[in-house]
N, C-alpha and C. Protein backbone atom coordinates (compact mmCIF):
# COMPACT_ATOMS: atom_id res chain seq x y z
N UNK A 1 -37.53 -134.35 -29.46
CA UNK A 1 -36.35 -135.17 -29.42
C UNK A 1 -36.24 -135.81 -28.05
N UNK A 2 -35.80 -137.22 -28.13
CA UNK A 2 -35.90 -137.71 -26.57
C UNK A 2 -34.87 -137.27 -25.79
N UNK A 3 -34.70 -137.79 -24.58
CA UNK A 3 -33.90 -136.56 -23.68
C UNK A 3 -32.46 -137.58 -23.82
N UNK A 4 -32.32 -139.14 -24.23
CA UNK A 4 -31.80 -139.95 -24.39
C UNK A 4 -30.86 -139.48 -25.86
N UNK A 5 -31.38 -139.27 -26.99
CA UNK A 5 -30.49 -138.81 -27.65
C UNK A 5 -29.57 -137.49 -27.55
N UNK A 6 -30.50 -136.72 -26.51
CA UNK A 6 -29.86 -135.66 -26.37
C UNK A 6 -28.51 -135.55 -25.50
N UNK A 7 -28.40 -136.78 -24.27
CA UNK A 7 -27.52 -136.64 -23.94
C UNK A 7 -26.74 -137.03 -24.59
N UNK A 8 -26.51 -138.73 -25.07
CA UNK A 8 -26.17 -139.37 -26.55
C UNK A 8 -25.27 -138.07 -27.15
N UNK A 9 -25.42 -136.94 -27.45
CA UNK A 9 -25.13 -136.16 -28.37
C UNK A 9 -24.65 -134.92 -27.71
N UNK A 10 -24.54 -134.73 -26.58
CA UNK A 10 -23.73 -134.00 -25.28
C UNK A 10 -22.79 -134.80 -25.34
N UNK A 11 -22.70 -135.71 -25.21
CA UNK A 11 -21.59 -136.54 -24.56
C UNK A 11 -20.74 -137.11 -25.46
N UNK A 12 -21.22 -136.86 -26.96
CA UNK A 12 -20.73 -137.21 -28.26
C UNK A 12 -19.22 -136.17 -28.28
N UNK A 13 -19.96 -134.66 -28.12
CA UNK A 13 -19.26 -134.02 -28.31
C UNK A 13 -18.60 -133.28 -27.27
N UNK A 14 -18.45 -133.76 -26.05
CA UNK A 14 -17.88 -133.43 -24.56
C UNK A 14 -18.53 -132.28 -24.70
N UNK A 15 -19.86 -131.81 -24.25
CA UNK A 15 -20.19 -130.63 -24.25
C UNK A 15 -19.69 -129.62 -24.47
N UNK A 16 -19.11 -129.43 -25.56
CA UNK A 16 -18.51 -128.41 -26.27
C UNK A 16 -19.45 -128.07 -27.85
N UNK A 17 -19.57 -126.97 -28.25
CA UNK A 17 -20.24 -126.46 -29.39
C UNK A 17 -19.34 -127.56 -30.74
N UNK A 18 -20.23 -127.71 -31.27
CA UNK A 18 -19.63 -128.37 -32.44
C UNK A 18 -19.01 -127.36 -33.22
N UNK A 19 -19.72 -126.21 -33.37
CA UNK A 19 -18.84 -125.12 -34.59
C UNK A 19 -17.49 -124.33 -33.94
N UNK A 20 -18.49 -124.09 -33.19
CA UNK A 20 -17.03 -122.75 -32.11
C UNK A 20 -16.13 -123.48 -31.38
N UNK A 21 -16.48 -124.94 -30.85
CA UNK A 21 -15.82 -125.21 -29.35
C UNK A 21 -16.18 -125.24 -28.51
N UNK A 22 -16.69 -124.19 -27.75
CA UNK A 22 -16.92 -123.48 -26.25
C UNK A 22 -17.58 -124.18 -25.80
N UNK A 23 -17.22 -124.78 -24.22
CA UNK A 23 -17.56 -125.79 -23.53
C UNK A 23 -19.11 -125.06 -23.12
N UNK A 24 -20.01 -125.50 -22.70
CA UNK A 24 -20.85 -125.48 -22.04
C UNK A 24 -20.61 -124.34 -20.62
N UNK A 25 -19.94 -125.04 -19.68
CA UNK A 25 -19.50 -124.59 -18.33
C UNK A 25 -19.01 -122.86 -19.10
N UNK A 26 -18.44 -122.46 -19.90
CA UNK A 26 -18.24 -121.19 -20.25
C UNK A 26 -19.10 -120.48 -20.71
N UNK A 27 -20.16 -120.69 -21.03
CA UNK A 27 -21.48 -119.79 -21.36
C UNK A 27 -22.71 -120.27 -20.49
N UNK A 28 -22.06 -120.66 -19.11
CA UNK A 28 -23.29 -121.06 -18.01
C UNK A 28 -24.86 -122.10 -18.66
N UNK A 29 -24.65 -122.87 -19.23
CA UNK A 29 -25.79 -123.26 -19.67
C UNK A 29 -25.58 -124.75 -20.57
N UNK A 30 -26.30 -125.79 -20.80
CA UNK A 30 -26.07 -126.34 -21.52
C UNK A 30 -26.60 -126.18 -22.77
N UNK A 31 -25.50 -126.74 -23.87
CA UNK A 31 -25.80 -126.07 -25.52
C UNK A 31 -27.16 -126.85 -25.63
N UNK A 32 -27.75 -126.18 -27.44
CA UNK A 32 -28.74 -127.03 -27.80
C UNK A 32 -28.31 -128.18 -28.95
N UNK A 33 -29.10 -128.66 -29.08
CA UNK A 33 -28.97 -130.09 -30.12
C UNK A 33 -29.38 -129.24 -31.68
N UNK A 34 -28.75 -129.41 -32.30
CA UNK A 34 -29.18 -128.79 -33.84
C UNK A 34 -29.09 -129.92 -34.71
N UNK A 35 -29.85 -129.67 -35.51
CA UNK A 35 -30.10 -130.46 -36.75
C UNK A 35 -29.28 -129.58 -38.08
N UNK A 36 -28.45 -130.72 -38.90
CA UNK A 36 -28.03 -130.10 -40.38
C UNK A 36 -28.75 -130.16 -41.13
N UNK A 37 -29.53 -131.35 -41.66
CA UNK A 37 -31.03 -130.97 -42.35
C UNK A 37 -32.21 -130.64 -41.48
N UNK A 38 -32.73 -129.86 -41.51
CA UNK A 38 -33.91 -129.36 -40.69
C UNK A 38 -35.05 -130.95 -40.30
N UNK A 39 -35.48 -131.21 -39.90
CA UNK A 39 -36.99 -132.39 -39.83
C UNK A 39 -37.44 -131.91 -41.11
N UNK A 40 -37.99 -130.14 -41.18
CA UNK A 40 -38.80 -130.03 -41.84
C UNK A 40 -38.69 -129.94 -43.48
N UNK A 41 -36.96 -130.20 -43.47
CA UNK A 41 -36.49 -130.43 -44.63
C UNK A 41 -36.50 -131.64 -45.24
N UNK A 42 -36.85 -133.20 -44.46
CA UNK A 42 -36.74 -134.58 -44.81
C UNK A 42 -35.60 -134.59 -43.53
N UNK A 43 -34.71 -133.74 -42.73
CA UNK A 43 -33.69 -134.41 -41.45
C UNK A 43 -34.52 -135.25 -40.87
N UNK A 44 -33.61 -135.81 -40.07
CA UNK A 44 -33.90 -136.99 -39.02
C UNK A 44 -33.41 -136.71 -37.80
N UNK A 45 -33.55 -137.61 -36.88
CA UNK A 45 -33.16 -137.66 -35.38
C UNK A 45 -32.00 -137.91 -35.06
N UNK A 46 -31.44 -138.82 -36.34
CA UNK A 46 -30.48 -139.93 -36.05
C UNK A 46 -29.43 -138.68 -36.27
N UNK A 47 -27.89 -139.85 -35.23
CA UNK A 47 -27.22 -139.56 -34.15
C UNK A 47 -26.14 -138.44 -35.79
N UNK A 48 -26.16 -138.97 -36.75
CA UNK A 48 -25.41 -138.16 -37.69
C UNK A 48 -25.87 -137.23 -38.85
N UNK A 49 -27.05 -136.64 -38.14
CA UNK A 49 -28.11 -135.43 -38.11
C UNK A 49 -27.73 -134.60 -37.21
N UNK A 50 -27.12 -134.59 -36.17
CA UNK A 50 -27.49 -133.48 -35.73
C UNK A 50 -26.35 -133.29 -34.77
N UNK A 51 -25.82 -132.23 -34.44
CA UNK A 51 -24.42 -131.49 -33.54
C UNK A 51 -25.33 -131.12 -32.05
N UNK A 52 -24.34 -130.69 -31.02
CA UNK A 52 -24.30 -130.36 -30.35
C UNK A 52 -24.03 -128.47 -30.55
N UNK A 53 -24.51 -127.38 -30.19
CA UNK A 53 -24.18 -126.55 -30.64
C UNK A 53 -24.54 -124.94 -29.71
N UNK A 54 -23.87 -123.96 -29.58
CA UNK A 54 -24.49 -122.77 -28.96
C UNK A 54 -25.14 -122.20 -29.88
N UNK A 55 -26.90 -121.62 -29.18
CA UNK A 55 -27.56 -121.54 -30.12
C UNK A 55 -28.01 -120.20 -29.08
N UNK A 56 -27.73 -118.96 -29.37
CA UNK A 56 -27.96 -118.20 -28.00
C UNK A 56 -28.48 -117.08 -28.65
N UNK A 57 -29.79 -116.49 -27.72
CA UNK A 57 -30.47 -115.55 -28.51
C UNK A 57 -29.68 -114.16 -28.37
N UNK A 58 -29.84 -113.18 -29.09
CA UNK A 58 -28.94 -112.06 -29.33
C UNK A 58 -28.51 -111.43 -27.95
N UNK A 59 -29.18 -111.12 -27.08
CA UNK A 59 -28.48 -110.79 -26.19
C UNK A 59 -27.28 -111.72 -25.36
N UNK A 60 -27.46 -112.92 -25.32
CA UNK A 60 -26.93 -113.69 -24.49
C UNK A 60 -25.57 -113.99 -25.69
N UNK A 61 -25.40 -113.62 -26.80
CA UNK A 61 -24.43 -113.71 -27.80
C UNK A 61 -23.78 -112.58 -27.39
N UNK A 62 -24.14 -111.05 -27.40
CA UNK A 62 -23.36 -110.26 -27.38
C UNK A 62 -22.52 -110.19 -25.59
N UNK A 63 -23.02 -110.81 -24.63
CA UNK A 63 -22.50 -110.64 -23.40
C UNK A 63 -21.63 -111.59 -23.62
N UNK A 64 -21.92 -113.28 -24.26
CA UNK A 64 -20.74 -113.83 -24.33
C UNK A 64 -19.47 -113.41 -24.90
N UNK A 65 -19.66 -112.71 -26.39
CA UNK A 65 -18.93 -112.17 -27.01
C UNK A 65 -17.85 -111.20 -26.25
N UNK A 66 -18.90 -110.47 -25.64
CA UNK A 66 -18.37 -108.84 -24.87
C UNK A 66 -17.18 -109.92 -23.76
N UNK A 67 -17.54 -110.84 -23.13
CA UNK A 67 -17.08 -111.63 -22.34
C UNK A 67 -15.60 -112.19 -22.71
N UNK A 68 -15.67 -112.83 -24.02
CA UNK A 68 -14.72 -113.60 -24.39
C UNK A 68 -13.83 -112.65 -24.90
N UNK A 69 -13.85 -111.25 -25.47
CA UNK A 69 -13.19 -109.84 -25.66
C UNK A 69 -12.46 -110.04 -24.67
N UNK A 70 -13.21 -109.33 -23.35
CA UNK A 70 -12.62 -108.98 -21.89
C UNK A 70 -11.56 -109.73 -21.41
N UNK A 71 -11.75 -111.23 -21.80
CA UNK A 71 -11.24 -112.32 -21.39
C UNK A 71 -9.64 -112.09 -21.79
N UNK A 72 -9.51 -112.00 -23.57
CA UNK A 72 -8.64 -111.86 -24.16
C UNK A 72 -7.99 -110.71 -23.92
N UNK A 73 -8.52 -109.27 -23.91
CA UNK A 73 -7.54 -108.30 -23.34
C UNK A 73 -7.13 -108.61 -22.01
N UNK A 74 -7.59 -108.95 -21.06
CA UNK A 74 -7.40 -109.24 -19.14
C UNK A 74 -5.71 -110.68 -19.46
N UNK A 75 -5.85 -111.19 -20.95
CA UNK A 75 -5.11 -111.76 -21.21
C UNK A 75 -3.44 -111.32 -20.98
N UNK A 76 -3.89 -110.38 -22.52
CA UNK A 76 -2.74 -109.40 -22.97
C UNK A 76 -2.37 -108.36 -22.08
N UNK A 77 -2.90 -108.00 -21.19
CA UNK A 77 -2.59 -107.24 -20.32
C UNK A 77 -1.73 -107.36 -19.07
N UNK A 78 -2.07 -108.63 -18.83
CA UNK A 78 -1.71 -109.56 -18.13
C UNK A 78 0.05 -109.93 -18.44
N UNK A 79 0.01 -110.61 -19.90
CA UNK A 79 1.36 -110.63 -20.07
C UNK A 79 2.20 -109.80 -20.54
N UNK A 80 2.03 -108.75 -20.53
CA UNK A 80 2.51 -107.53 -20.47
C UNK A 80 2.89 -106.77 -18.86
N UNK A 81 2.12 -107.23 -18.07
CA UNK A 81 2.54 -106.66 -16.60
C UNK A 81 3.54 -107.38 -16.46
N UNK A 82 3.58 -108.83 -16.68
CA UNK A 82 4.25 -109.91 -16.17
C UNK A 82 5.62 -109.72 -16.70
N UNK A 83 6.07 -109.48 -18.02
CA UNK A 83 7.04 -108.52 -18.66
C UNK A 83 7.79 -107.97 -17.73
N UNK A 84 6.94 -106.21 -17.65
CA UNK A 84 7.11 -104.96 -16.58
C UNK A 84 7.46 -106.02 -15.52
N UNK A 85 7.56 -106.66 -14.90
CA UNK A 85 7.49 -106.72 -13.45
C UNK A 85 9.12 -107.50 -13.38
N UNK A 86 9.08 -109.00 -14.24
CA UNK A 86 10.54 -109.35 -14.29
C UNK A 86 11.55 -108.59 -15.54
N UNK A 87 11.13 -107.31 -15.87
CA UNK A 87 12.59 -106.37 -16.06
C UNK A 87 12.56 -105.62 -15.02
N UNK A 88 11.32 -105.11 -13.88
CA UNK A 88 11.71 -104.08 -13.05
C UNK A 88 12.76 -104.94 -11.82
N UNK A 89 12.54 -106.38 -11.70
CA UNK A 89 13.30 -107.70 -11.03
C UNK A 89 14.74 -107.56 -11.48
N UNK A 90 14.88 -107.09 -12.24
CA UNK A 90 16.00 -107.34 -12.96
C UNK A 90 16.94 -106.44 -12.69
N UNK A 91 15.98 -105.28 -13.25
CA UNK A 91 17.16 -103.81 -12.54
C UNK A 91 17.11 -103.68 -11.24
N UNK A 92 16.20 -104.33 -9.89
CA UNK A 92 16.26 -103.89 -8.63
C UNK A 92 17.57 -105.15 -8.68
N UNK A 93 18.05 -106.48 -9.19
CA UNK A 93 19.10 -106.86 -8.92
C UNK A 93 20.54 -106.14 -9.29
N UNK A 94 20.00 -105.24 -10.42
CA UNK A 94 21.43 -104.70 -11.03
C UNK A 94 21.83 -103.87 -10.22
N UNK A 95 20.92 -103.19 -9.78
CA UNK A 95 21.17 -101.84 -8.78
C UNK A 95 21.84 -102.43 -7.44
N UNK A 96 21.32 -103.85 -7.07
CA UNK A 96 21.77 -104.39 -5.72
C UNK A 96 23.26 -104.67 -5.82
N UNK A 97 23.78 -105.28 -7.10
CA UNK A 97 25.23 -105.42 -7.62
C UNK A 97 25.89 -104.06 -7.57
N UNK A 98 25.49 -103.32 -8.28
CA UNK A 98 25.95 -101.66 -8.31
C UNK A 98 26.03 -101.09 -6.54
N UNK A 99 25.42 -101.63 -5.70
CA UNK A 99 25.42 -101.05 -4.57
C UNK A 99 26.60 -101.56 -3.86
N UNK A 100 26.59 -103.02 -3.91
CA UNK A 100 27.38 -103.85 -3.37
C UNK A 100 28.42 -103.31 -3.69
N UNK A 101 28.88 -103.75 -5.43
CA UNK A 101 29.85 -102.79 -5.66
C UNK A 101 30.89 -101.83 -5.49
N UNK A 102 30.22 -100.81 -5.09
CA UNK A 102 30.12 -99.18 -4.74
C UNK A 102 30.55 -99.48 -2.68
N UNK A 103 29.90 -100.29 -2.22
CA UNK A 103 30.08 -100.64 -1.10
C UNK A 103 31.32 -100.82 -0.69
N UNK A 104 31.68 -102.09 -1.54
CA UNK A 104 33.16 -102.82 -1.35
C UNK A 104 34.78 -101.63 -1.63
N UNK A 105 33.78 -100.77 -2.77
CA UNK A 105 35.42 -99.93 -3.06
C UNK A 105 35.40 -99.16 -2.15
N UNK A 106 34.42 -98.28 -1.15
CA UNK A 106 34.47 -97.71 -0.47
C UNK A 106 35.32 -98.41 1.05
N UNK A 107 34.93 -99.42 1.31
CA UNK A 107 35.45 -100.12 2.26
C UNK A 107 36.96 -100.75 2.24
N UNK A 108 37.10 -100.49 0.90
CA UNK A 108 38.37 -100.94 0.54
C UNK A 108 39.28 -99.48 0.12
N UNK A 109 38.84 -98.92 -0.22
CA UNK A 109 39.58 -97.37 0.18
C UNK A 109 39.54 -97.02 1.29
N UNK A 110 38.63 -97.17 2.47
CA UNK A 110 38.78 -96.65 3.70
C UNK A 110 40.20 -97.47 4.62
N UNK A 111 40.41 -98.57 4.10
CA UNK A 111 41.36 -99.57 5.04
C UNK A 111 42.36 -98.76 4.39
N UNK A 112 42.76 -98.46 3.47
CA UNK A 112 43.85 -97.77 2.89
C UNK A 112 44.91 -96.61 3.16
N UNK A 113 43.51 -95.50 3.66
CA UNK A 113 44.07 -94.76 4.28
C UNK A 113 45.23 -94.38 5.32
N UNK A 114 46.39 -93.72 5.38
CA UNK A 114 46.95 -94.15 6.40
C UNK A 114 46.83 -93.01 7.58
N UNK A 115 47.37 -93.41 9.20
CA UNK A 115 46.53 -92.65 9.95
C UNK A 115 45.32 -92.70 10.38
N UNK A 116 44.49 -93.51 9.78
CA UNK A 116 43.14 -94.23 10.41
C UNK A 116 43.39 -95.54 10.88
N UNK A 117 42.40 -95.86 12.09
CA UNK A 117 42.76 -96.93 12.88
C UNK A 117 42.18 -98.20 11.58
């Protein structure tokens, strides 16, 4: 295949997999060019023959895979801290009100007293 259709057909599909999506830049590599009818079936070259596509031999599938997992829990995990963090925001303000609070009646019972300066 010339190197001319191949870009032709990168650039068709913004280097992204025709089936899955996945850009290029996310599986370090650029995809391959696939054919829907094979050549050796009667396919052709031409430009609506053939996708852009990740075509990755088994190991380099399961690290992406293992990858795009990781990705998604580091996700969920993620917005779940983010959660935890603005309710723990929340009660260090309630507690600051409660202090204040607690502050003011004290200071306001102390003026009260009589016999203190």
């Amino acid at each position: 295949m010339a190197d001319e259709l191949r870009a032709l057909v990168r650039e068709g599909f913004r280097a992204r997999c025709a089936y899955c999506g996945v850009h290029e830049d996310a599986v370090g590599a650029t995809l391959t060019v696939n054919h829907h009818r094979p050549r050796a079936h009667g396919g052709t070259d031409d430009v609506a023959n053939v996708v852009y596509c990740l075509r990755l031999n088994r190991p380099q599938l399961v690290a992406y895979r293992l990858a795009r997992q990781a990705e998604a829990t580091l996700t969920a995990e993620l917005a779940v801290s983010r959660r935890r963090v603005e309710e723990l925001e929340r009660a260090v303000l309630d507690l600051r009100a409660a202090l204040e609070s607690t502050a003011d009646e004290i200071e306001r019972r102390s003026k009260g007293r009589p016999g203190e300066p």
